[in-house]
Protein backbone atom coordinates (compact mmCIF):
# COMPACT_ATOMS: atom_id res chain seq x y z
CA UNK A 1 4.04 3.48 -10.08
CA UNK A 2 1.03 5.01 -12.13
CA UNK A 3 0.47 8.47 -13.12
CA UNK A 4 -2.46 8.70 -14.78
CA UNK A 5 -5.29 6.07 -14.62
CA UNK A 6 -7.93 6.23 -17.66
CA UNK A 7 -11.51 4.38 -16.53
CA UNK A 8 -13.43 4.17 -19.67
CA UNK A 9 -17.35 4.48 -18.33
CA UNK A 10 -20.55 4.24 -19.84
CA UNK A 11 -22.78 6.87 -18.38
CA UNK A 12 -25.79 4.65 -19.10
CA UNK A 13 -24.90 1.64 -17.66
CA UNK A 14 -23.13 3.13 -14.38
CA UNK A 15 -24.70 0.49 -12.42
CA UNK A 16 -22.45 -1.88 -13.42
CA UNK A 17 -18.85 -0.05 -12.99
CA UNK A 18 -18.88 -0.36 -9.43
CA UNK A 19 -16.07 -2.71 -8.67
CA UNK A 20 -14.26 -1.09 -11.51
CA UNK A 21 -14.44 2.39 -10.27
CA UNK A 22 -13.84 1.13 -6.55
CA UNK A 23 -10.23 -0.44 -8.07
CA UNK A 24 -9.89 2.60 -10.03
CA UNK A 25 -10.21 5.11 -7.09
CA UNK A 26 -8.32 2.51 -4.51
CA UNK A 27 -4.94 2.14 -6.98
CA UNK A 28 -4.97 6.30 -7.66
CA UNK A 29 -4.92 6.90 -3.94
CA UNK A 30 -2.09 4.35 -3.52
CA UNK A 31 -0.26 6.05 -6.10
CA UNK A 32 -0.82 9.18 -6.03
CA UNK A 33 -2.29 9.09 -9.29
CA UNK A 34 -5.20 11.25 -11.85
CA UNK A 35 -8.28 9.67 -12.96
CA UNK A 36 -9.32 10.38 -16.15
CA UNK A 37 -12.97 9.16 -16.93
CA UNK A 38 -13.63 8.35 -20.69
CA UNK A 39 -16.62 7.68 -22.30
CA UNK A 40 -17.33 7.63 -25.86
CA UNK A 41 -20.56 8.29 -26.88
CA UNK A 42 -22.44 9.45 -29.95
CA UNK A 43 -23.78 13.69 -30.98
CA UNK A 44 -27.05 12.57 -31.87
CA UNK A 45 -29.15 12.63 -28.85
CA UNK A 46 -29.44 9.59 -26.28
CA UNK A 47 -30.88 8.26 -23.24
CA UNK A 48 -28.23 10.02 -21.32
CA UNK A 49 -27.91 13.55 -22.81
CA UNK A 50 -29.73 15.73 -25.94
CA UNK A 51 -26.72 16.85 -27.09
CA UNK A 52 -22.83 16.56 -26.68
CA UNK A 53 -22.58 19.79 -24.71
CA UNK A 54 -25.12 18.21 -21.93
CA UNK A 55 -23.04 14.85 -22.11
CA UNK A 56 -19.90 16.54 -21.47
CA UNK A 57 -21.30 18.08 -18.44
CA UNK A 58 -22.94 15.08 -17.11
CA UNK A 59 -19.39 13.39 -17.80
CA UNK A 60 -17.60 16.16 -15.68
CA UNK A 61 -20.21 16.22 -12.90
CA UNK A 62 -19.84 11.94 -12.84
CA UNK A 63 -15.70 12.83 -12.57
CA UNK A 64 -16.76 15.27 -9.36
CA UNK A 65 -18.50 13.07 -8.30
CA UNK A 66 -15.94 10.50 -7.89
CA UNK A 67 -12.99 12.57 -6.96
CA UNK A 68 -15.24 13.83 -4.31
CA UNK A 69 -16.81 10.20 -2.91
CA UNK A 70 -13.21 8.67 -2.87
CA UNK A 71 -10.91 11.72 -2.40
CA UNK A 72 -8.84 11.68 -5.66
CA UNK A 73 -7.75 13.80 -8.18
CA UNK A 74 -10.09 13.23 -11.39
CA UNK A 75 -10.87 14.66 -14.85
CA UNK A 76 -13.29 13.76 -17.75
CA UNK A 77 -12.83 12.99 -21.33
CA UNK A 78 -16.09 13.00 -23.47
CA UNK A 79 -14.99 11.53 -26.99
CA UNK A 80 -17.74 11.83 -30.01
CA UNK A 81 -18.33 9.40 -32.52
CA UNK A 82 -20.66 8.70 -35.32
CA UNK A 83 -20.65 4.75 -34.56
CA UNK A 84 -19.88 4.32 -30.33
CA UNK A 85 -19.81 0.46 -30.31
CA UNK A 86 -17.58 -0.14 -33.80
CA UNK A 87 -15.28 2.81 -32.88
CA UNK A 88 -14.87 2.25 -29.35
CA UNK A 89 -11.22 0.36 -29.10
CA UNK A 90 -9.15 2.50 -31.56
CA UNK A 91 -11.34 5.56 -29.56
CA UNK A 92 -9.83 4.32 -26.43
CA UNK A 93 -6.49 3.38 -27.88
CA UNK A 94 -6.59 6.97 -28.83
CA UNK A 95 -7.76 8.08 -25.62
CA UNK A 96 -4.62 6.39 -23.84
CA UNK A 97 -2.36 7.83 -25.78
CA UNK A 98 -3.94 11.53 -26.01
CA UNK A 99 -4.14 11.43 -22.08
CA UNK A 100 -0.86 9.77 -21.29
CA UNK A 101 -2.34 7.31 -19.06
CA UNK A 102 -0.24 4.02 -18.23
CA UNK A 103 -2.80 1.96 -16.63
CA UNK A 104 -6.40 1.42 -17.82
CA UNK A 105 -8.86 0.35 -15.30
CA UNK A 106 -11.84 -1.44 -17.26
CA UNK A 107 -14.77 -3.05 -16.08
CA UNK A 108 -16.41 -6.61 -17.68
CA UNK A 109 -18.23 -9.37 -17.82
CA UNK A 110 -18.39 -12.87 -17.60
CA UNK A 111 -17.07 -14.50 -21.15
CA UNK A 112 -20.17 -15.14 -23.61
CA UNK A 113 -20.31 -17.02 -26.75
CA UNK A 114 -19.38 -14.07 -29.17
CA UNK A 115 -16.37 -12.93 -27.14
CA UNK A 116 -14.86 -16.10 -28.44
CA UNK A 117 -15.45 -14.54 -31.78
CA UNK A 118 -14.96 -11.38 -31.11
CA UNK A 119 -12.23 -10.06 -29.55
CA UNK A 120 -13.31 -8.25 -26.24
CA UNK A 121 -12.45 -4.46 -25.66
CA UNK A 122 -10.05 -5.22 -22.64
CA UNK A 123 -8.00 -7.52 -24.96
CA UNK A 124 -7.88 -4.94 -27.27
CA UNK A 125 -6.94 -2.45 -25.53
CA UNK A 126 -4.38 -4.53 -23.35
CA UNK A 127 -3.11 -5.99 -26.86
CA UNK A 128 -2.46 -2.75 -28.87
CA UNK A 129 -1.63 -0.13 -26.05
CA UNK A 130 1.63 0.53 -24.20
CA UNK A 131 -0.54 0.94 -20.76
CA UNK A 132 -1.15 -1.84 -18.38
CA UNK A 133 -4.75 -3.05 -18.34
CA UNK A 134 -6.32 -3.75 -15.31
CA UNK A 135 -9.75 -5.97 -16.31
CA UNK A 136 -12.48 -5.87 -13.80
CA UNK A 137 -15.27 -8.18 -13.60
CA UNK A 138 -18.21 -7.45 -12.25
């Protein structure tokens, strides 16, 4: 049914994927399917990594990880931007498309004041891409 599953992660905030990533793993050994973890992120340095080499290598070692933990097939996708937060949805639209993934597995939250604003990324993403979007909340 799915070929390729994209789970968009923040490698700070790991913490809270876990449901996410569970549903993630659970559907791609179902269906046979290939993870592909993407996280965008910015060059300059962060909490996470000093530089976009070392983030792309803590992104590949968190894909391991996975594939390992819940026997599936994964990869990783580190995407660079100057502005992570304002550039993440057309990042990820790109993302789907680059990768060829048909479902999106994304992890949430409860609805807060701004998202009634604001448009949250799962709407997005389930608005403006040709994948299904699977919305997790936490």
């Amino acid at each position: 049914m799915f070929a390729t599953i994209m789970i968009p992660v923040d490698l700070a905030h790991q913490d809270h994927l876990g449901k996410a990533l569970q549903c993630g793993a659970d559907l791609a050994r179902q269906y046979g399917s290939r993870v592909i973890y993407v996280s965008v992120a910015t060059a300059a340095p962060s909490s996470v990594a000093h530089n976009p080499a070392e983030f792309d290598a803590k992104l590949q070692d968190f894909a391991a990880s996975q594939a390992e933990t819940h026997g599936i097939t994964a990869d990783a996708l580190a995407v660079f931007s100057h502005d992570p937060v304002t550039d993440l949805d057309p990042t990820l639209l790109k993302a789907i498309k680059d990768t060829g993934a048909d479902l999106v597995v994304m992890a949430s939250h409860l609805p807060r004041l701004t998202d009634y604003i604001w448009p949250s990324n799962g709407g997005t993403i389930a608005s403006h891409s040709g994948a299904s979007v699977f919305v997790v909340r936490g």
